[in-house]
C-alpha atoms as a PDB file:
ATOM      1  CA  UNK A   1     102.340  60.385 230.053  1.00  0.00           C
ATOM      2  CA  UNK A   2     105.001  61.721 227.795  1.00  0.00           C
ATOM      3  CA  UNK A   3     108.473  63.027 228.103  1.00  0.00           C
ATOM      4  CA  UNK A   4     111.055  64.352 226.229  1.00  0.00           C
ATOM      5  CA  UNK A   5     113.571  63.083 227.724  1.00  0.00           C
ATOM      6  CA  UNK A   6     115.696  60.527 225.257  1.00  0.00           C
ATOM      7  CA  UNK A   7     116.132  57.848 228.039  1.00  0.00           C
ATOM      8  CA  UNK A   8     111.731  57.973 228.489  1.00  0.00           C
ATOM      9  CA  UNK A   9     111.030  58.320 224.888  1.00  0.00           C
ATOM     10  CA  UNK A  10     108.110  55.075 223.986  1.00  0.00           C
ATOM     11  CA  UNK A  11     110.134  53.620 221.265  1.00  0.00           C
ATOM     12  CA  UNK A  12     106.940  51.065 219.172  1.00  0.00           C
ATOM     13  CA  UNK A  13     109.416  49.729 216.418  1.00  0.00           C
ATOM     14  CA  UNK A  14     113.308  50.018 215.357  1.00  0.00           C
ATOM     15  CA  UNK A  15     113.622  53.877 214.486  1.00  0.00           C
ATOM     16  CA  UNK A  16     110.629  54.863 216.164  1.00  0.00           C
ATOM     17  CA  UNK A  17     111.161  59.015 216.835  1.00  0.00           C
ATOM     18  CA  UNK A  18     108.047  59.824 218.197  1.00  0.00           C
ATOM     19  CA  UNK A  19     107.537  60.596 221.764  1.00  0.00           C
ATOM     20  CA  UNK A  20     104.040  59.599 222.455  1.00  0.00           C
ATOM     21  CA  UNK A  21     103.117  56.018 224.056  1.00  0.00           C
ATOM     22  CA  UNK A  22     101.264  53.766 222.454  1.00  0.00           C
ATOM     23  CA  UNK A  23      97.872  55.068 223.775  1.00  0.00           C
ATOM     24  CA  UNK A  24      98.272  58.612 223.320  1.00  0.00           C
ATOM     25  CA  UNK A  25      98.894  57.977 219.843  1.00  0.00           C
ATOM     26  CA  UNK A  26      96.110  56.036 218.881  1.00  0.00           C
ATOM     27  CA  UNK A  27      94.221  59.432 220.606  1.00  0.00           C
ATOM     28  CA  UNK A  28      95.860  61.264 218.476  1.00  0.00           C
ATOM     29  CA  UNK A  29      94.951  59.548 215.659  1.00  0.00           C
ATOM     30  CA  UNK A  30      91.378  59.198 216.444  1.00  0.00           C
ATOM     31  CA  UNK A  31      91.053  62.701 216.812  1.00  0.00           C
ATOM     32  CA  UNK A  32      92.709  63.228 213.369  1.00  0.00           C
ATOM     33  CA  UNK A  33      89.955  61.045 211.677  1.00  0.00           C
ATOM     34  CA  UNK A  34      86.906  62.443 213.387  1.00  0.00           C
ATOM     35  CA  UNK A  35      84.501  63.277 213.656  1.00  0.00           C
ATOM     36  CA  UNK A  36      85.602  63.349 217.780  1.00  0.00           C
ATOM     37  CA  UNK A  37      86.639  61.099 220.451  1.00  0.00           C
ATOM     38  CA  UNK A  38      84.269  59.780 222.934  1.00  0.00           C
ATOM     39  CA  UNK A  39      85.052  59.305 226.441  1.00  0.00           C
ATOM     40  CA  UNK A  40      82.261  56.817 226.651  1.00  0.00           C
ATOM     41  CA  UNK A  41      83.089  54.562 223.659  1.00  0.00           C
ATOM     42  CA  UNK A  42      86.719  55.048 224.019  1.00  0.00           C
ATOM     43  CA  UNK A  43      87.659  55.053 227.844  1.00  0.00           C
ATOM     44  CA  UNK A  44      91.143  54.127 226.837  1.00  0.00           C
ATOM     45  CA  UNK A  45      91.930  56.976 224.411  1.00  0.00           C
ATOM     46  CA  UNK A  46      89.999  59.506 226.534  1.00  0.00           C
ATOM     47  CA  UNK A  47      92.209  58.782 229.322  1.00  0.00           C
ATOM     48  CA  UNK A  48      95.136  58.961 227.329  1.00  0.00           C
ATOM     49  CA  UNK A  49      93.805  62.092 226.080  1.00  0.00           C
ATOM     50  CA  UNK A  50      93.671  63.518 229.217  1.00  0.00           C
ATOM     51  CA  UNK A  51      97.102  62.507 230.431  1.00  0.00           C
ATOM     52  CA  UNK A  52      98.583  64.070 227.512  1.00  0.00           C
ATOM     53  CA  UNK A  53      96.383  66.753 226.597  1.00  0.00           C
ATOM     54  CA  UNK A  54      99.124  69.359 226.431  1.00  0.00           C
ATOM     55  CA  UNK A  55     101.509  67.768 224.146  1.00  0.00           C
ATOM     56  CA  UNK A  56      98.594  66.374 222.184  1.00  0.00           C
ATOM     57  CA  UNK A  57      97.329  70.310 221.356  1.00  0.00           C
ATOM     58  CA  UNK A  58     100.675  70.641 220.658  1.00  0.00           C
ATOM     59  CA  UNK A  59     101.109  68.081 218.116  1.00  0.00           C
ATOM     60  CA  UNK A  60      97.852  69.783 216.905  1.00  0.00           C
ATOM     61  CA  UNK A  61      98.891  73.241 216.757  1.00  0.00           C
ATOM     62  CA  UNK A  62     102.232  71.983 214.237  1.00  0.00           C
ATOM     63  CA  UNK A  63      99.133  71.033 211.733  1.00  0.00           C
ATOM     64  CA  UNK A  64      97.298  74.496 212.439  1.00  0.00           C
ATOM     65  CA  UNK A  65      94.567  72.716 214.434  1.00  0.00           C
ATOM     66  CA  UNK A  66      93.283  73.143 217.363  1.00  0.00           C
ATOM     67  CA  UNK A  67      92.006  70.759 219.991  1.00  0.00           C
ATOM     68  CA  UNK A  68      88.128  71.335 221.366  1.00  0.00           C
ATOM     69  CA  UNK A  69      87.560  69.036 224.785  1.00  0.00           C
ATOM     70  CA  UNK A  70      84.719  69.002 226.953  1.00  0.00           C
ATOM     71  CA  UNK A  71      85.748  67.170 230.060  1.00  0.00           C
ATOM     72  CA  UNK A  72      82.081  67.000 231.385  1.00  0.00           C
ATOM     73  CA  UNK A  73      80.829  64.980 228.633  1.00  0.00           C
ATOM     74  CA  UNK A  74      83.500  63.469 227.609  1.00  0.00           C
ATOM     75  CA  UNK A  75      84.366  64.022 224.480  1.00  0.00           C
ATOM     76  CA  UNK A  76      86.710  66.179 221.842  1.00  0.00           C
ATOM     77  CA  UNK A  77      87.366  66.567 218.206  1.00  0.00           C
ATOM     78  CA  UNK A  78      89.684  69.068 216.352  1.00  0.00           C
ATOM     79  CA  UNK A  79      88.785  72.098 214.016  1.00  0.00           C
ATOM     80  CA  UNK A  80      90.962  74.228 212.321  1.00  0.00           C
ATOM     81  CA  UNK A  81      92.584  77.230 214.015  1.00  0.00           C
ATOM     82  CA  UNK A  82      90.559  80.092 214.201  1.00  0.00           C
ATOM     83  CA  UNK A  83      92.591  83.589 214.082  1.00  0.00           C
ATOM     84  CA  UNK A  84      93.258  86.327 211.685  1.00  0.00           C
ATOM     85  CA  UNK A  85      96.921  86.462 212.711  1.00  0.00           C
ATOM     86  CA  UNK A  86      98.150  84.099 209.747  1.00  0.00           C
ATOM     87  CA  UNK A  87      96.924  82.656 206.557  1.00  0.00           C
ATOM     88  CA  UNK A  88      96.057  78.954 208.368  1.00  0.00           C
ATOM     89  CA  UNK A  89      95.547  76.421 205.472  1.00  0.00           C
ATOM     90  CA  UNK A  90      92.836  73.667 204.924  1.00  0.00           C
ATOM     91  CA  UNK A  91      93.984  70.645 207.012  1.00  0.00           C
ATOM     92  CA  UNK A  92      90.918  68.648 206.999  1.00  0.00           C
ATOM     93  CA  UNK A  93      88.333  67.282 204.772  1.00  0.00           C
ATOM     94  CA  UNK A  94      85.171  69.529 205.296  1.00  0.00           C
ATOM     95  CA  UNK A  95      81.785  66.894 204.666  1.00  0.00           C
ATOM     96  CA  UNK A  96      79.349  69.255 202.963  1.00  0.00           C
ATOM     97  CA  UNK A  97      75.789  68.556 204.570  1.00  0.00           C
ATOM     98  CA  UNK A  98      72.626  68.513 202.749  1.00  0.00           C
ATOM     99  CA  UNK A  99      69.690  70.613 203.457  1.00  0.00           C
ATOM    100  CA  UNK A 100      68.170  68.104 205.064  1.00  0.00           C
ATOM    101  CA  UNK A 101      71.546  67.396 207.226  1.00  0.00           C
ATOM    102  CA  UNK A 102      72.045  70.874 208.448  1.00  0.00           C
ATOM    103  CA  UNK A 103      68.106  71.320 209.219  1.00  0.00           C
ATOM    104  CA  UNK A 104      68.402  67.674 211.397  1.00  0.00           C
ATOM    105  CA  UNK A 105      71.415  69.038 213.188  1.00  0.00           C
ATOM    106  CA  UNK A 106      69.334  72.701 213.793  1.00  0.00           C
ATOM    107  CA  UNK A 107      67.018  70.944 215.133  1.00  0.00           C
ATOM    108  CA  UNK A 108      68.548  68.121 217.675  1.00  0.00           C
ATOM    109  CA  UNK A 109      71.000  70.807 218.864  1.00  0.00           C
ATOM    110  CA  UNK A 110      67.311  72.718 220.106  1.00  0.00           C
ATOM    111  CA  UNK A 111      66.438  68.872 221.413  1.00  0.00           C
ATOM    112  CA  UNK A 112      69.826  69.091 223.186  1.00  0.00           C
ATOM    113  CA  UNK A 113      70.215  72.558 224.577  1.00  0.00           C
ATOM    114  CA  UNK A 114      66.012  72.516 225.627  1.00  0.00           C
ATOM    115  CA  UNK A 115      67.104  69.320 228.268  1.00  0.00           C
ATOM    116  CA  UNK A 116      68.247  69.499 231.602  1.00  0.00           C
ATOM    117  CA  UNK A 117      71.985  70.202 231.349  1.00  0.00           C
ATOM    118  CA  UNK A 118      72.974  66.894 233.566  1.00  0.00           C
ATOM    119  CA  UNK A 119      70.208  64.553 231.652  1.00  0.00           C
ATOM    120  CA  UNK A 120      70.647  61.841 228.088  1.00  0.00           C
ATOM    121  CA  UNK A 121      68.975  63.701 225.736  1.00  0.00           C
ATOM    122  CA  UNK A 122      66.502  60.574 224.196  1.00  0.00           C
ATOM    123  CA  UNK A 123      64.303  60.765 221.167  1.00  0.00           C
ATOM    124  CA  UNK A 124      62.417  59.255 218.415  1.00  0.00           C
ATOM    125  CA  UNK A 125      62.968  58.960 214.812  1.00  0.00           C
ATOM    126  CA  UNK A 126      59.342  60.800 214.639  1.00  0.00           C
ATOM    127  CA  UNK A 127      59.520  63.442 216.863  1.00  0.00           C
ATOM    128  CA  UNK A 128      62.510  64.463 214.915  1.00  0.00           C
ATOM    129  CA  UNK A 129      61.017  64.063 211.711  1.00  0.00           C
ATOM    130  CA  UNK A 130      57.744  66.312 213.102  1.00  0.00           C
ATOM    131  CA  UNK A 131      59.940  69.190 213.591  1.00  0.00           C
ATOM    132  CA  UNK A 132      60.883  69.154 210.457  1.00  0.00           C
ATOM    133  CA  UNK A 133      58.179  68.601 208.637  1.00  0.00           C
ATOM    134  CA  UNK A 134      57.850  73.018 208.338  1.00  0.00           C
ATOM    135  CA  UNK A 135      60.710  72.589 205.644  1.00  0.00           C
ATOM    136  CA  UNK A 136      59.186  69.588 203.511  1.00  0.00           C
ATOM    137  CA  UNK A 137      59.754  70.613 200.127  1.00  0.00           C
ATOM    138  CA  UNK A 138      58.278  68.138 196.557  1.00  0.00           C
ATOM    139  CA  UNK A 139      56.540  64.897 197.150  1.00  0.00           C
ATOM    140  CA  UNK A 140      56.361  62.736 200.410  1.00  0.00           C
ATOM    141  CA  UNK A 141      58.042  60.060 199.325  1.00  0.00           C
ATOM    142  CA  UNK A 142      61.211  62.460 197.997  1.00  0.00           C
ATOM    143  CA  UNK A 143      60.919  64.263 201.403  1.00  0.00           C
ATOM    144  CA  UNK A 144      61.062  61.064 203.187  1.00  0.00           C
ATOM    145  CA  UNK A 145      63.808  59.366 201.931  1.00  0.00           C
ATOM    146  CA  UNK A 146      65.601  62.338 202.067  1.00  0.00           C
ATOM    147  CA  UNK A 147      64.980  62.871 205.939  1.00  0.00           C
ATOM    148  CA  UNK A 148      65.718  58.784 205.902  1.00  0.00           C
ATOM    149  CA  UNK A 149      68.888  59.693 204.280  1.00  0.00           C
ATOM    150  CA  UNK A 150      70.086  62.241 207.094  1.00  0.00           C
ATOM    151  CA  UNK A 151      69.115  60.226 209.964  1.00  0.00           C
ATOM    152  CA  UNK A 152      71.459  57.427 208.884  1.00  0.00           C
ATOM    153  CA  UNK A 153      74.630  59.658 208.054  1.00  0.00           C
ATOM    154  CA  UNK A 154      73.813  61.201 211.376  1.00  0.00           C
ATOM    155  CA  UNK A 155      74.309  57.944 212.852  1.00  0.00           C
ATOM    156  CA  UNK A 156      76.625  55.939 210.935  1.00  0.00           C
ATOM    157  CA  UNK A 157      78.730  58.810 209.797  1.00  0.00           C
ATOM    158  CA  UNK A 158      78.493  61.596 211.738  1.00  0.00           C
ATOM    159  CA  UNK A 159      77.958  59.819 214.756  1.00  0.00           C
ATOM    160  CA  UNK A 160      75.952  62.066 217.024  1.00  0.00           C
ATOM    161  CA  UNK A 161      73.030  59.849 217.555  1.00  0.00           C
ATOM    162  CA  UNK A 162      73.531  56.756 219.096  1.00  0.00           C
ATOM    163  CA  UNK A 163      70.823  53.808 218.711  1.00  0.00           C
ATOM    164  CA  UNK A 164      68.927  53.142 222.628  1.00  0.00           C
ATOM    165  CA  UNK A 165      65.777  50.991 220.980  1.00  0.00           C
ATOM    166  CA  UNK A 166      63.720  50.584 217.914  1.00  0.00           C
ATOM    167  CA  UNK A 167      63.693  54.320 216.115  1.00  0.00           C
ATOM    168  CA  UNK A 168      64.639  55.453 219.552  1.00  0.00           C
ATOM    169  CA  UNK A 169      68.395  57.373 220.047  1.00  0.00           C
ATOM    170  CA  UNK A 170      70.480  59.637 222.317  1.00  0.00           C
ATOM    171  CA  UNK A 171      71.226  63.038 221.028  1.00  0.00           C
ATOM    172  CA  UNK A 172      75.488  63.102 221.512  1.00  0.00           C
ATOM    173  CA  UNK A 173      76.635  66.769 223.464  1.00  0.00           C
ATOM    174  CA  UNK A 174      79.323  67.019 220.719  1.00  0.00           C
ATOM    175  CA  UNK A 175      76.030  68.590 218.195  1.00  0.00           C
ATOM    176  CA  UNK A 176      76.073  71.629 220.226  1.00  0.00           C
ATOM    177  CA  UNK A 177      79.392  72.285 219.482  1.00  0.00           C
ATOM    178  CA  UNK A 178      78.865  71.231 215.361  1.00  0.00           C
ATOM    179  CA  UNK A 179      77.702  74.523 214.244  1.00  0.00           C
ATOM    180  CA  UNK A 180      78.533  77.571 215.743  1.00  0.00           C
ATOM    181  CA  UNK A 181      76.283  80.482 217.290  1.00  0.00           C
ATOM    182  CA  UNK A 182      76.942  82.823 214.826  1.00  0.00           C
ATOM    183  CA  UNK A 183      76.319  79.927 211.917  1.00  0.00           C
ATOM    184  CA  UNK A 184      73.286  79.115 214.447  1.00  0.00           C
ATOM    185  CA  UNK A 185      71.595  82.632 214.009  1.00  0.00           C
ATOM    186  CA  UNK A 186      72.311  82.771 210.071  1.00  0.00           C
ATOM    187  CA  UNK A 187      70.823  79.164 209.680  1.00  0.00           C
ATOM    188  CA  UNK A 188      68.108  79.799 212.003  1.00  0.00           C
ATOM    189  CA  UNK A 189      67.302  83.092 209.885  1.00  0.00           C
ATOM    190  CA  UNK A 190      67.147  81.403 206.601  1.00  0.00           C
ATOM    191  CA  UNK A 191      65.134  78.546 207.344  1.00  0.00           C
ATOM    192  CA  UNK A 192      62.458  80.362 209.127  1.00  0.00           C
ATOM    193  CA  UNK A 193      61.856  82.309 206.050  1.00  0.00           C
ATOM    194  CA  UNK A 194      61.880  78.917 203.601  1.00  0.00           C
ATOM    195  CA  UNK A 195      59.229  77.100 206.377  1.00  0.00           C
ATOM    196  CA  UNK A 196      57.324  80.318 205.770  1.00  0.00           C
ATOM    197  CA  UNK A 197      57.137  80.288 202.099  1.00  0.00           C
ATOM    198  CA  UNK A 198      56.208  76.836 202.255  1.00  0.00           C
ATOM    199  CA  UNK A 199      52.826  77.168 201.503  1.00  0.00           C
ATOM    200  CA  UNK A 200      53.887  79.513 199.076  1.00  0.00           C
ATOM    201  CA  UNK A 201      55.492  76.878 196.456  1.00  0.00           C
ATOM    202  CA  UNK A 202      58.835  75.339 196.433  1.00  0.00           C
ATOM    203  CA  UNK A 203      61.788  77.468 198.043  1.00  0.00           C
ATOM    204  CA  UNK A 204      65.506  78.110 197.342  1.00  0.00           C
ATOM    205  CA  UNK A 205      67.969  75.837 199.185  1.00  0.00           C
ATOM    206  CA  UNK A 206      70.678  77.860 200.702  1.00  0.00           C
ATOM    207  CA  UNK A 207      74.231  76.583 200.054  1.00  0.00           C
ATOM    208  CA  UNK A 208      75.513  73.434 202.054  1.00  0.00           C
ATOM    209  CA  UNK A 209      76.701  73.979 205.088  1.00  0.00           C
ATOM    210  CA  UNK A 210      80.445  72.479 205.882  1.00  0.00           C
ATOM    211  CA  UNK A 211      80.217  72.347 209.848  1.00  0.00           C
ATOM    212  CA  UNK A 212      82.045  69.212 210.671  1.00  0.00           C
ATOM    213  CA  UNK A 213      85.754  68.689 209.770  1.00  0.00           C
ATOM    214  CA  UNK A 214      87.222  65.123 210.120  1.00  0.00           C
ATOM    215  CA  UNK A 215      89.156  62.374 208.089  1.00  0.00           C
ATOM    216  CA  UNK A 216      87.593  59.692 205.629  1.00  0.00           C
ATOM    217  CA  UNK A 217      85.837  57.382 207.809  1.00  0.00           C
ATOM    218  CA  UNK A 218      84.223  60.421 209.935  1.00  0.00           C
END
């Protein structure tokens, strides 16, 4: 869809240099202020995506980040470049999670990964809550409204559960990719021992988590 050719360049406006059309732009964009791109939301800028993918990673790379797309599900988002070959700077805003945010996302990646790999991934707001209930920490109505709290950022801000019926929503593919294995396994570690000591009187919070990069309206 591009071309660097000066005769093919998509001038939008009088001293327009860049050499993106229209489409791939607003891709580019979108990707820029997260949290990811959805095929299914946004056939448009997926397919403009995928026409320009190359030059897109490109673009990217000159901002030291580096494009993640999953063609089967349809979707991508950036992170920032992973390699201990330079010093790569901060280029996005890191959203620090709460406790309850990084257990939600532990546990509807499990809902996710447990499903058959070619199936929607549907649940409800109380089987979610259930599986959590191991890390409920204070009084019920702090807990709840807490857990309240997390299941509308993952929603409205993070956007990786999508509303299919009254308390009922579809787990998005892109949570698998939120939090790494490694970050998996240390998470996984920690909270087992806190659900464990739950009986035991209130425990420590770890630190907040900073899995998902994005701009300001993530």
């Amino acid at each position: 869809m591009s071309d660097d050719t000066p005769d093919a360049t998509p001038r939008l406006w009088t001293g327009d240099t860049g050499r993106l059309h229209d489409q791939s732009r607003r891709a580019l964009l979108r990707l820029l202020q997260g949290p990811y791109l959805s095929g299914r939301a946004q056939p448009q800028l997926w397919s403009a995506l995928v026409a320009d993918e190359a030059t897109i990673r490109s673009r990217l790379h000159e901002l030291f980040l580096d494009l993640v797309i999953d063609h089967v599900d349809e979707f991508a988002f950036t992170r920032k470049v992973r390699t201990g070959e330079v010093d790569v700077p901060q280029a996005l805003r890191s959203e620090r999670l709460t406790f309850a945010d990084t257990v939600m996302l532990l546990v509807l990646r499990q809902l996710l990964l447990a499903a058959a790999t070619d199936s929607r991934v549907i649940v409800d707001q109380e089987e979610v809550f259930e599986r959590l209930a191991v890390y409920r920490d204070g009084d019920e109505s702090t807990y709840r409204r807490n857990l309240n709290a997390a299941w509308t950022r993952m929603k409205n801000r993070f956007r990786v559960l999508h509303d299919v019926g009254e308390d009922r929503v579809e787990i998005s593919p892109v949570v698998k990719f939120l939090i790494d294995e490694d970050r998996v396994r240390a998470l996984t570690q920690v909270y087992a021992q806190i659900a464990g000591e739950a009986g035991a009187g209130p425990a420590a919070e770890p630190e907040p988590d900073e899995p998902i990069e994005g701009g300001d309206d993530a």
